[in-house]
N, C-alpha and C. Protein backbone atom coordinates (compact mmCIF):
# COMPACT_ATOMS: atom_id res chain seq x y z
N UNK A 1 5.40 -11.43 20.17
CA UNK A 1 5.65 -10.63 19.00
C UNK A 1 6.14 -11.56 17.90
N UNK A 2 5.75 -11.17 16.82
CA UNK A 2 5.81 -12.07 15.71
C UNK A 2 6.72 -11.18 14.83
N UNK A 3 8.23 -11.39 14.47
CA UNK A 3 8.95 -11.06 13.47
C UNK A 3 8.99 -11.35 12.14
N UNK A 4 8.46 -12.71 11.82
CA UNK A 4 8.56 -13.62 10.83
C UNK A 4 8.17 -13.02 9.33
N UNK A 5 7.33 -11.82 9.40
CA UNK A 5 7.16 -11.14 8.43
C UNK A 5 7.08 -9.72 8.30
N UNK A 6 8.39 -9.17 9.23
CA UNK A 6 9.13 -8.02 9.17
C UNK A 6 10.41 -8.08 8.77
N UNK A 7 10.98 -7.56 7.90
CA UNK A 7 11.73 -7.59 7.30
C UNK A 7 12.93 -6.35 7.12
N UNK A 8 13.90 -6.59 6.45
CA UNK A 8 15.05 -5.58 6.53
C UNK A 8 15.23 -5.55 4.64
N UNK A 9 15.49 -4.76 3.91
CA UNK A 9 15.65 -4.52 2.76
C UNK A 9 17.39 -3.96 2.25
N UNK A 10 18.34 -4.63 2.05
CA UNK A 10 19.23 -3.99 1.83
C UNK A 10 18.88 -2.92 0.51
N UNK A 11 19.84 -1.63 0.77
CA UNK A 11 19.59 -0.39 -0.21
C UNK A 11 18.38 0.39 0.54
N UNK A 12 17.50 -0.19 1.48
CA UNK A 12 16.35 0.96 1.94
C UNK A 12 16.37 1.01 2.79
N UNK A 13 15.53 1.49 3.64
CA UNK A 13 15.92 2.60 4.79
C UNK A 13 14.45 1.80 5.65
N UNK A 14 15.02 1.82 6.94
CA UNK A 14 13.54 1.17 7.32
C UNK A 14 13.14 -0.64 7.47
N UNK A 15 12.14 -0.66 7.73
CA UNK A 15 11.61 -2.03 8.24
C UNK A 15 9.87 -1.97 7.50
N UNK A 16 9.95 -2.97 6.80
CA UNK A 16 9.08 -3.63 6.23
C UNK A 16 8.20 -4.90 6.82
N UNK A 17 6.72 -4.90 6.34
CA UNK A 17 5.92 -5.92 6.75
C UNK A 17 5.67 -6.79 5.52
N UNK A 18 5.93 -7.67 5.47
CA UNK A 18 5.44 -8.09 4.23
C UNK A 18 3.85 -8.91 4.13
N UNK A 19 3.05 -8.45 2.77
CA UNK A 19 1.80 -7.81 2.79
C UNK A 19 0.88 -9.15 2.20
N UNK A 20 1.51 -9.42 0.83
CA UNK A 20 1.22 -10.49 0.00
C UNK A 20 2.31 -10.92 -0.69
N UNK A 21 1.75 -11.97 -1.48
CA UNK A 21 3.07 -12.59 -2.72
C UNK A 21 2.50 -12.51 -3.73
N UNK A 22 3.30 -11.68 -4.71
CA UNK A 22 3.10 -11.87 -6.26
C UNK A 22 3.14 -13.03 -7.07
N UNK A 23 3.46 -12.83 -7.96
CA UNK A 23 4.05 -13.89 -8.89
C UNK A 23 5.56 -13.77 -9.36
N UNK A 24 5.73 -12.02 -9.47
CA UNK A 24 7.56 -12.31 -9.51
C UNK A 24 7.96 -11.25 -8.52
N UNK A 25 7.14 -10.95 -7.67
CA UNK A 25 8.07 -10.44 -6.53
C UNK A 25 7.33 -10.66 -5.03
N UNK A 26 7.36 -10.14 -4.27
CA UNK A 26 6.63 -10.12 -2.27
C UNK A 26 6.26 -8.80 -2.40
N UNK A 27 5.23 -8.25 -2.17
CA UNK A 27 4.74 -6.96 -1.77
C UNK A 27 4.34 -6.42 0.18
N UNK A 28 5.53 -5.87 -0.03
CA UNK A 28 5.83 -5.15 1.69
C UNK A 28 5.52 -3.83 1.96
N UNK A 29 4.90 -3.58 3.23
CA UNK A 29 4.68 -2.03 3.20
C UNK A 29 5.85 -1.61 4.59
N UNK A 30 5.88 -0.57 4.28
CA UNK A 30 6.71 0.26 5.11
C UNK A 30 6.04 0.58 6.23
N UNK A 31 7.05 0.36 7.54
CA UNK A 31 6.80 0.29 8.86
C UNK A 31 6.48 2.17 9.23
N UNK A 32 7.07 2.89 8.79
CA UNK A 32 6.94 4.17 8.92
C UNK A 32 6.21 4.79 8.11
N UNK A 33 5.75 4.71 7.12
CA UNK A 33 4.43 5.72 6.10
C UNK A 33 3.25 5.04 5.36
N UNK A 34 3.83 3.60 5.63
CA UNK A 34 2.94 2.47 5.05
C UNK A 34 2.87 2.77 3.11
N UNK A 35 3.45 2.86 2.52
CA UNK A 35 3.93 2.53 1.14
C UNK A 35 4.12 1.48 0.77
N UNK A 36 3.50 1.12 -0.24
CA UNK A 36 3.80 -0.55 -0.29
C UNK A 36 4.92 -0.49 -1.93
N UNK A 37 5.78 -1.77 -1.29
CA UNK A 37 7.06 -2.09 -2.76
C UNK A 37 6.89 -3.12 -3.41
N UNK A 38 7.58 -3.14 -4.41
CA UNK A 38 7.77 -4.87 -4.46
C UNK A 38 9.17 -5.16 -4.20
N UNK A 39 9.05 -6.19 -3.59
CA UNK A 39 10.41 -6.83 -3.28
C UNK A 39 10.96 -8.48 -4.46
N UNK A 40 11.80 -8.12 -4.98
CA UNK A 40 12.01 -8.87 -6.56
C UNK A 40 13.21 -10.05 -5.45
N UNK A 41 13.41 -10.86 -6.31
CA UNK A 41 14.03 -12.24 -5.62
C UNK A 41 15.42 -11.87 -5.90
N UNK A 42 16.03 -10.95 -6.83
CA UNK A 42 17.57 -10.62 -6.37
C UNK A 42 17.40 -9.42 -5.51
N UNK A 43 16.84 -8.17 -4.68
CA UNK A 43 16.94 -8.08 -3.41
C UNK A 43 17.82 -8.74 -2.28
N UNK A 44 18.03 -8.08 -1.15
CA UNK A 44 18.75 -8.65 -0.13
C UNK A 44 17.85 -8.51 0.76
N UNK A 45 17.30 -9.56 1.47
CA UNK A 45 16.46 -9.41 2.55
C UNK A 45 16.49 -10.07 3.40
N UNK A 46 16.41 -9.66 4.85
CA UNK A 46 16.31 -10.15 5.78
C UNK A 46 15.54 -10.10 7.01
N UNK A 47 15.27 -11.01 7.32
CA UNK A 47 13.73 -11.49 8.18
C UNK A 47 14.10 -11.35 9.48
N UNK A 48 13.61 -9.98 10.55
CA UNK A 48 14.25 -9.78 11.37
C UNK A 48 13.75 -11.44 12.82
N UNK A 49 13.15 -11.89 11.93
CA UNK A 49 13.25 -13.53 13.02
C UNK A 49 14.01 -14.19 13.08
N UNK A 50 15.48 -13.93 11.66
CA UNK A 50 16.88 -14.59 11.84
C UNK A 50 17.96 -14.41 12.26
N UNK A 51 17.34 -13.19 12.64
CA UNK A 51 18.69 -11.76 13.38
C UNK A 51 18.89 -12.50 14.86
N UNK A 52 19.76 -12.61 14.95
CA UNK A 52 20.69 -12.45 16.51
C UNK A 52 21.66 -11.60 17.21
N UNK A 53 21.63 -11.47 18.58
CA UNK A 53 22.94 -10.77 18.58
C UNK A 53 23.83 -11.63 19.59
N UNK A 54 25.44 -11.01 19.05
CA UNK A 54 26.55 -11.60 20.08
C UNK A 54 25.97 -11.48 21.47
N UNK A 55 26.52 -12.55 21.91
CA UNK A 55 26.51 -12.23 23.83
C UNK A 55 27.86 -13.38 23.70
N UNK A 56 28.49 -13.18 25.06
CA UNK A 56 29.52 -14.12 25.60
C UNK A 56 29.62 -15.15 25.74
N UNK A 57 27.90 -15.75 25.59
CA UNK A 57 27.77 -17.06 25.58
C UNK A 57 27.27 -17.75 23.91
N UNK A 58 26.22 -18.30 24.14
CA UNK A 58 25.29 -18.46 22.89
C UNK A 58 24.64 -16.96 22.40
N UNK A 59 24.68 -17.10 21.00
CA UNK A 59 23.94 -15.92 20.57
C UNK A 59 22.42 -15.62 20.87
N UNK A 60 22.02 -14.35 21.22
CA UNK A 60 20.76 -14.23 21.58
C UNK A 60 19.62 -13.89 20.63
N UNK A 61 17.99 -14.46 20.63
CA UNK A 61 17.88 -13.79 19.14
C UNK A 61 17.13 -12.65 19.39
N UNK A 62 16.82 -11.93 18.39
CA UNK A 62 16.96 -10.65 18.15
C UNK A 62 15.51 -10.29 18.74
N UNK A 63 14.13 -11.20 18.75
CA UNK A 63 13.15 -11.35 19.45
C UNK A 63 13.12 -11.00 20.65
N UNK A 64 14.14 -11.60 21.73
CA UNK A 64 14.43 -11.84 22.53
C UNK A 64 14.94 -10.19 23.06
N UNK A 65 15.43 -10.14 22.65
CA UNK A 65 16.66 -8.44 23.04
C UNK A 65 15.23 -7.69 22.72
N UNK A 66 14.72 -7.73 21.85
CA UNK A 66 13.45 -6.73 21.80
C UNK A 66 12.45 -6.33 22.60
N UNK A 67 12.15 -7.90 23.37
CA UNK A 67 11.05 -8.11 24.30
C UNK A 67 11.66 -7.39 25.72
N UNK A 68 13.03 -7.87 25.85
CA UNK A 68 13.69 -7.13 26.96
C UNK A 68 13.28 -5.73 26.90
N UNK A 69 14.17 -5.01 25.60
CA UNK A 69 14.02 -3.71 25.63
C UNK A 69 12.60 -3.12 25.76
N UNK A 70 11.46 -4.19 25.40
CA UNK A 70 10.20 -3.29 25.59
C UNK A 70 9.90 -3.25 26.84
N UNK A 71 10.01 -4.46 27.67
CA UNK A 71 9.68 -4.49 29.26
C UNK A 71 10.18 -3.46 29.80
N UNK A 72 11.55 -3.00 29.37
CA UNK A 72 12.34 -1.73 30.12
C UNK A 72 11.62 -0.25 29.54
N UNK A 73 11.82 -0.78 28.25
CA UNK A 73 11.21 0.87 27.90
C UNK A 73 9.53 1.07 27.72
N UNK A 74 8.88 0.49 28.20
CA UNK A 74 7.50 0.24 28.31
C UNK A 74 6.53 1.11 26.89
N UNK A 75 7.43 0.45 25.87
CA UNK A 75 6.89 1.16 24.64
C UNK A 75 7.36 2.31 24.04
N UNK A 76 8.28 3.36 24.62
CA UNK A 76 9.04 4.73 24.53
C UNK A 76 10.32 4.54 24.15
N UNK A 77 10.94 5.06 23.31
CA UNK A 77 12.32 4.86 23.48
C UNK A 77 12.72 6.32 24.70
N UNK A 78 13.79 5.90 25.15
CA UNK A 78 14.29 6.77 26.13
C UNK A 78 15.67 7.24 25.80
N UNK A 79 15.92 6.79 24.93
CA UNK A 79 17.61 7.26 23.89
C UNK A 79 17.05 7.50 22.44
N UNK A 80 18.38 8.15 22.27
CA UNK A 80 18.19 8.72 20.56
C UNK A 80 19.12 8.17 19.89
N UNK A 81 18.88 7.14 18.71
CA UNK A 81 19.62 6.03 18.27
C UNK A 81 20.06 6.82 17.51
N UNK A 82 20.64 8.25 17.40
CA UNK A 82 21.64 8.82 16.75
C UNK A 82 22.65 9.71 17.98
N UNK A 83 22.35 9.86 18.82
CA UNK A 83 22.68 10.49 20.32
C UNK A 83 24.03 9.82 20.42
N UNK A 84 24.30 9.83 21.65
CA UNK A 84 25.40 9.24 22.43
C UNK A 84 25.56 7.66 22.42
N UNK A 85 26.57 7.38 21.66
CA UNK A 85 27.00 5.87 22.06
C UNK A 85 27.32 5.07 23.25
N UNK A 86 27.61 5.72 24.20
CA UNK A 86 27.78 5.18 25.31
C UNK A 86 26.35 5.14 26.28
N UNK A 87 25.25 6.22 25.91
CA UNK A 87 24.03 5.82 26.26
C UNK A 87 23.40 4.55 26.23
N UNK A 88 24.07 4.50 24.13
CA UNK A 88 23.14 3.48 23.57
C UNK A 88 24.05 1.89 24.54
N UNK A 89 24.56 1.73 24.85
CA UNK A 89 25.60 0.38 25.28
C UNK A 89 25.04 0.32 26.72
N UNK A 90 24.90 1.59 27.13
CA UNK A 90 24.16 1.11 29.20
C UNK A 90 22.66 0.91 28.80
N UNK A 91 22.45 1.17 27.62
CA UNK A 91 20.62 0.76 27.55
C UNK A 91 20.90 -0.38 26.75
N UNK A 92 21.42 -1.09 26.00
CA UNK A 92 21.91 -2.28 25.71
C UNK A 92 22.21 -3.36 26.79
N UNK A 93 22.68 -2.79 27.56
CA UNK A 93 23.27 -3.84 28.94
C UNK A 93 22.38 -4.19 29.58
N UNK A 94 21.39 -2.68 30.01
CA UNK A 94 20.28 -3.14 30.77
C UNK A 94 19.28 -4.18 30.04
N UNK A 95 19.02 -4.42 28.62
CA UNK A 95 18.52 -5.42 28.16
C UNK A 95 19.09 -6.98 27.80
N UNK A 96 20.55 -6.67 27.89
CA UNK A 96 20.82 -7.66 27.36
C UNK A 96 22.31 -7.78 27.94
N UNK A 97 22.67 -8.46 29.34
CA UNK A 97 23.48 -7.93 29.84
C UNK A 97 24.89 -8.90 29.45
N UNK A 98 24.51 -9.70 28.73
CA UNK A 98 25.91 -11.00 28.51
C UNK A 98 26.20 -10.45 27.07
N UNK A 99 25.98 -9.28 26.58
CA UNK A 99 26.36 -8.76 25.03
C UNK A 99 27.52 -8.73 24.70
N UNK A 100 28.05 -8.64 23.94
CA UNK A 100 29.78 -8.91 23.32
C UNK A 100 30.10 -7.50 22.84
N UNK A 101 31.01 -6.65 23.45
CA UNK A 101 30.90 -5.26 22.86
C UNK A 101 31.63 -5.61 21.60
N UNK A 102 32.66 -6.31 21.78
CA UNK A 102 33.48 -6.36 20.81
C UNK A 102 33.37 -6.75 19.45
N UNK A 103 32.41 -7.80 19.28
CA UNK A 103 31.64 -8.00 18.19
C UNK A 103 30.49 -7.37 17.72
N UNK A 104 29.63 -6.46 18.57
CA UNK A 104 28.82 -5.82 17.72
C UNK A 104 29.24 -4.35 17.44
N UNK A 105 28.97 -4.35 16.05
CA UNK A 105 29.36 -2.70 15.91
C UNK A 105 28.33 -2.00 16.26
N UNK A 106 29.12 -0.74 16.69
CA UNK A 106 28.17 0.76 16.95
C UNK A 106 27.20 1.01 15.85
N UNK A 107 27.43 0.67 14.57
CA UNK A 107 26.27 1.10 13.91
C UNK A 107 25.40 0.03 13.77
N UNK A 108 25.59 -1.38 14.34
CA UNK A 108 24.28 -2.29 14.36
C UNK A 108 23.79 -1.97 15.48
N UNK A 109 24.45 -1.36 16.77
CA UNK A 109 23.38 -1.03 17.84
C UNK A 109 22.59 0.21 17.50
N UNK A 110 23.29 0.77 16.67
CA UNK A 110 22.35 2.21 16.37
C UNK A 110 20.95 1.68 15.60
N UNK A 111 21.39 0.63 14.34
CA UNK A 111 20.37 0.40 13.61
C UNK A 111 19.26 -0.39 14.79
N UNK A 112 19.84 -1.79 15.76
CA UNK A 112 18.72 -1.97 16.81
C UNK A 112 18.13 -0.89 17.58
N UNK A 113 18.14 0.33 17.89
CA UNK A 113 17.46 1.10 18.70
C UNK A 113 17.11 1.87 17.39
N UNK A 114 17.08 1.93 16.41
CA UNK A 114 16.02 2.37 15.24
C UNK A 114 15.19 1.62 14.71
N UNK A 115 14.95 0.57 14.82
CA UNK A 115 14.43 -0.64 14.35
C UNK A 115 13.00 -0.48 15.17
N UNK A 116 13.58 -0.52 16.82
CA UNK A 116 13.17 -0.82 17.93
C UNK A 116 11.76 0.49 17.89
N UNK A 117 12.49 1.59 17.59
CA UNK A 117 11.16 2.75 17.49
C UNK A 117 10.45 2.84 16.42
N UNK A 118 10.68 1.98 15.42
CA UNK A 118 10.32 2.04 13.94
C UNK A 118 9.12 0.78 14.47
N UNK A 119 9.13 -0.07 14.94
CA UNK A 119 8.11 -1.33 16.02
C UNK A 119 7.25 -0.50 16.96
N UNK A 120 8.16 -0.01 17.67
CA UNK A 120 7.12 0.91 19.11
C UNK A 120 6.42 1.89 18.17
N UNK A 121 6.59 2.18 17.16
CA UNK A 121 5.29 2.82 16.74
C UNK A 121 4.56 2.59 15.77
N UNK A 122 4.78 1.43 15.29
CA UNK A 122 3.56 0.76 14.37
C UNK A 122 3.28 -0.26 15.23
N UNK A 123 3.61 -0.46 16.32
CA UNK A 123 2.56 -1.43 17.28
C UNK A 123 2.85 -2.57 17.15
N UNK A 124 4.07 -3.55 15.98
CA UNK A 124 4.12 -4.71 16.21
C UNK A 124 5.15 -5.01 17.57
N UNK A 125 5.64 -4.38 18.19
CA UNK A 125 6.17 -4.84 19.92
C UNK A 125 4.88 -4.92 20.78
N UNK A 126 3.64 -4.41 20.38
CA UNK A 126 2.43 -4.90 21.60
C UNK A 126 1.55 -5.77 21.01
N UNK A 127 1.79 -6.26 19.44
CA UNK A 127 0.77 -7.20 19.31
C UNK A 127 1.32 -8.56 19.86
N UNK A 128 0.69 -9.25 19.78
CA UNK A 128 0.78 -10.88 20.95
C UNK A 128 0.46 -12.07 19.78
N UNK A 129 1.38 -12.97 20.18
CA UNK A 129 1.42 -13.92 18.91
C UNK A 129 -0.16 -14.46 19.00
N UNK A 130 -0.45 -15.41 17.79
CA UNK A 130 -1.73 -15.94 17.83
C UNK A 130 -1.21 -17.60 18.49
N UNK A 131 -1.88 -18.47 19.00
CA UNK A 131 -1.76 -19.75 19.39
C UNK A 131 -1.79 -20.89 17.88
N UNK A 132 -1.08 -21.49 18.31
CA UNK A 132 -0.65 -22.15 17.10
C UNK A 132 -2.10 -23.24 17.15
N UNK A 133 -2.48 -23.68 15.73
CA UNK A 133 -3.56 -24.71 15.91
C UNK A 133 -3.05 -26.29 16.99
N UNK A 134 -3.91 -26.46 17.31
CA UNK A 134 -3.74 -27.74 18.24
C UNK A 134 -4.47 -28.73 17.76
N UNK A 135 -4.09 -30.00 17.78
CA UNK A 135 -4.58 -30.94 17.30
C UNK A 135 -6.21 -31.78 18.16
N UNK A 136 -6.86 -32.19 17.15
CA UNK A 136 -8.26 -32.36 18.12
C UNK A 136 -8.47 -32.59 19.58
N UNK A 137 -8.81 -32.29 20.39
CA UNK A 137 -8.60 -32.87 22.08
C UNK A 137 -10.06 -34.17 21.65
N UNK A 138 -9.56 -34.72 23.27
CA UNK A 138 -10.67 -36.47 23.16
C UNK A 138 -12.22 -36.17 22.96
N UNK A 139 -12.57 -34.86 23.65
CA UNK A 139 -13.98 -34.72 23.07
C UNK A 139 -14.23 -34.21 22.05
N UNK A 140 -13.76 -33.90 20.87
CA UNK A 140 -14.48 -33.69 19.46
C UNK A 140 -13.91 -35.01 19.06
N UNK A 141 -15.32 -35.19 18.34
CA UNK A 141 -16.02 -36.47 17.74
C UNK A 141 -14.82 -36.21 16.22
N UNK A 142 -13.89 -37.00 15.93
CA UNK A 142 -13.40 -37.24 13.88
C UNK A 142 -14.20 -37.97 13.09
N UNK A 143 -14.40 -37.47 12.31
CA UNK A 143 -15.11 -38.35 11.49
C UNK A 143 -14.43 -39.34 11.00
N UNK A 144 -15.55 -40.87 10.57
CA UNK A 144 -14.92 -41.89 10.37
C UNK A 144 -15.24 -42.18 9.03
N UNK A 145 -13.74 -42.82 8.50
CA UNK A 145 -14.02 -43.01 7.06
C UNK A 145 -14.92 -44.16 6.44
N UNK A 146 -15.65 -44.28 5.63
CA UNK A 146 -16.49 -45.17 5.39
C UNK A 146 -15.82 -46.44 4.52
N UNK A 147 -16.69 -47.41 5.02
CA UNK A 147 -16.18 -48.58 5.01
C UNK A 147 -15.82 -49.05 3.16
N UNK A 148 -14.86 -50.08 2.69
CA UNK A 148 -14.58 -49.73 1.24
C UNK A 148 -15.95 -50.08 0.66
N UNK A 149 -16.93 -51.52 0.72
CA UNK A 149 -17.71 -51.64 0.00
C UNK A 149 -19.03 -51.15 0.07
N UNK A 150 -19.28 -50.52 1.27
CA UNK A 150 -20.35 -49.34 1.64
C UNK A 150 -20.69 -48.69 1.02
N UNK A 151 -19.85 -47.98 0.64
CA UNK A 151 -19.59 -45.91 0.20
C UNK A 151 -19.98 -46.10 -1.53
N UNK A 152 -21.40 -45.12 -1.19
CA UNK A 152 -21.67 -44.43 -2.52
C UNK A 152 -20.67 -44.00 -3.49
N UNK A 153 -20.86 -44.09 -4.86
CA UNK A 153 -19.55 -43.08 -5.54
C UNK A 153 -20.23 -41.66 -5.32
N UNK A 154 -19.06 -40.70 -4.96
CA UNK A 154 -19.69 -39.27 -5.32
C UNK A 154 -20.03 -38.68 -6.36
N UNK A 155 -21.49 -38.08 -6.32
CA UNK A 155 -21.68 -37.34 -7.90
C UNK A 155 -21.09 -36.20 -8.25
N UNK A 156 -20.16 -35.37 -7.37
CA UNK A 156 -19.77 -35.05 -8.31
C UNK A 156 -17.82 -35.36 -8.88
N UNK A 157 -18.00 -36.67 -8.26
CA UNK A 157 -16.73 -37.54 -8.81
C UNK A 157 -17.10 -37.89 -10.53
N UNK A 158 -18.43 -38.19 -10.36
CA UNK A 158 -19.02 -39.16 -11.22
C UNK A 158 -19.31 -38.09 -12.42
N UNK A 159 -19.54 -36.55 -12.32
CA UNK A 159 -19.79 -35.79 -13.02
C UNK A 159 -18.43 -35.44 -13.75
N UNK A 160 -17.65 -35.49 -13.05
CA UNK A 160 -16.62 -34.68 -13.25
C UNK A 160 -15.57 -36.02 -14.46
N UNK A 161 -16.55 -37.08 -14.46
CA UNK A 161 -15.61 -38.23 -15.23
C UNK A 161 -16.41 -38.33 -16.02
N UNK A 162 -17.81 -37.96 -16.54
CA UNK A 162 -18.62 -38.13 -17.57
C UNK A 162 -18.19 -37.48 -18.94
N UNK A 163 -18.68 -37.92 -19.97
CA UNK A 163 -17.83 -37.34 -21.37
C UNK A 163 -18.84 -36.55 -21.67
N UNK A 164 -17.95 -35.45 -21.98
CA UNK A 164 -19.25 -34.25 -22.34
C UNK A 164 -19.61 -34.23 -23.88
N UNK A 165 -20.92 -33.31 -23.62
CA UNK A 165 -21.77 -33.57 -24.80
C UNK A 165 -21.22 -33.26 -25.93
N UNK A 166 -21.25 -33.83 -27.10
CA UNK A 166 -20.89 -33.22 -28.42
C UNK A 166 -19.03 -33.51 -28.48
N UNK A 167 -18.60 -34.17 -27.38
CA UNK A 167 -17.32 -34.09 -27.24
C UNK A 167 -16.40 -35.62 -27.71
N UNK A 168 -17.47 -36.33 -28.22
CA UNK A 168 -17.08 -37.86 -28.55
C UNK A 168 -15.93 -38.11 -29.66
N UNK A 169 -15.05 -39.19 -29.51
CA UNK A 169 -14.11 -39.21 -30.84
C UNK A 169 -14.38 -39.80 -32.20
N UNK A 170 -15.95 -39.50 -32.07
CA UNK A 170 -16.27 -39.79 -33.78
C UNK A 170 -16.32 -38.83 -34.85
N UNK A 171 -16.14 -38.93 -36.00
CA UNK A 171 -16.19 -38.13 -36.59
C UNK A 171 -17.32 -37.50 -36.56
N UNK A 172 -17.36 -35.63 -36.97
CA UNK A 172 -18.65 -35.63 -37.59
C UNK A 172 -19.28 -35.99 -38.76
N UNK A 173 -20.58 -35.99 -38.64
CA UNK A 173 -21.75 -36.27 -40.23
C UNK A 173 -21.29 -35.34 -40.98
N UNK A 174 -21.32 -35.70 -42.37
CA UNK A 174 -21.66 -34.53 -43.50
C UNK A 174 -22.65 -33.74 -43.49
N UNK A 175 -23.72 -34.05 -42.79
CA UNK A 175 -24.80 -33.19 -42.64
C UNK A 175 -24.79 -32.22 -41.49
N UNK A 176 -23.94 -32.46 -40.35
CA UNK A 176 -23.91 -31.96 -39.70
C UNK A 176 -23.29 -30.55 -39.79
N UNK A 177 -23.23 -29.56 -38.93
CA UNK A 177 -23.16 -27.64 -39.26
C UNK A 177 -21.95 -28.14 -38.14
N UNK A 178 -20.98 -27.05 -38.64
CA UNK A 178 -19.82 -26.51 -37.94
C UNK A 178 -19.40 -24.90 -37.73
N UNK A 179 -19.14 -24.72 -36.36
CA UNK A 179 -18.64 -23.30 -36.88
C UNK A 179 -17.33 -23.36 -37.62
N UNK A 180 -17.09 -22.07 -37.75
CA UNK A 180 -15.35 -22.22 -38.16
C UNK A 180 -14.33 -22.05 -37.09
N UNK A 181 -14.84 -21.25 -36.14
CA UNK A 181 -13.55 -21.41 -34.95
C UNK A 181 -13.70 -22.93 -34.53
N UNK A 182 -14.53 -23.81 -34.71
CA UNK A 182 -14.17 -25.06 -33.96
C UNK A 182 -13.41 -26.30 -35.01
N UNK A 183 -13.35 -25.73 -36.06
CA UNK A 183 -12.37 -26.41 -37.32
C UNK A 183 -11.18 -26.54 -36.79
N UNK A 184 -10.28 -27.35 -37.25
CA UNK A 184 -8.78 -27.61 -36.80
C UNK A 184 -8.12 -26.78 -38.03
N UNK A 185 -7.39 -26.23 -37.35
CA UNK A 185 -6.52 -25.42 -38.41
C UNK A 185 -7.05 -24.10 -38.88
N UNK A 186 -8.01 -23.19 -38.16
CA UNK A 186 -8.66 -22.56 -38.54
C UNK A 186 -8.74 -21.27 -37.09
């Protein structure tokens, strides 16, 4: 599962994908009705791939507690992240059993088991990461660069350095026709 472009919006409600990039803001759609926003650079946002939670030892990341909870809940939530708190902490344990009660608050476990069904039903807890590119293996052939005094110039190196027509720094003739948009000062 890939978090890296799900997101948390302080002031809104919900979990965001983010879609494209503007020019002065990120455009994200909503995990629950699919609405798309813009998200402006003073926003508060956060990328649920930086989220962690307490445990007793090293912190765990938030990926991690997710993948648990899906293996257990095989895609369903089985609590109501507004229900009983003491539900929500034995279904916490069962995922994540070195958790720190003391440091996480009741309403960040509420918000993780809303998060969690806000995923189980737009499907990013069953999609599967893609494989990262790998670098050539021994049987594909690289191409080799050509030798310095070998190599043709390219035409369209050679085009692209030619002086274009009519574009020279001589003056024009008196005889010659001008428009007026191409006058200086005009």
């Amino acid at each position: 599962m890939d978090l890296t472009k799900i997101i948390s919006i302080a002031g809104k409600s919900g979990l965001f994908r983010i879609v494209a990039q503007g020019r002065q803001a990120l455009i994200a759609e909503s995990l629950e009705d699919g609405r798309r926003i813009p998200v402006h650079p003073t926003m508060k946002v956060s990328s649920l791939d930086e989220i962690s939670m307490f445990t007793t030892g090293d912190d765990v990341p938030l990926r991690e507690v997710l993948a648990n909870l899906h293996a257990i809940e095989k895609g369903t939530l089985s609590v109501d992240p507004k229900g009983d708190e003491e539900t929500l902490w034995k279904k916490l344990a069962e995922a994540l059993p070195t958790h720190d009660r003391g440091r996480i608050y009741p309403s960040d476990l509420r918000k993780l088991f809303s998060w969690y069904a806000q995923m189980s039903k737009a499907g990013v807890l069953d999609a599967k990461e893609e494989p990262k590119a790998e670098a050539p293996s021994e049987g594909v052939k690289e191409k080799k660069a050509p030798k310095a005094g070998a190599a043709k110039p390219d035409v369209a190196v050679k085009k692209a350095n030619a002086p274009k027509p009519g574009g020279g720094t001589k003056a024009k003739t008196a005889g010659s026709t001008m428009r007026k948009g191409s006058q200086r000062g005009s």
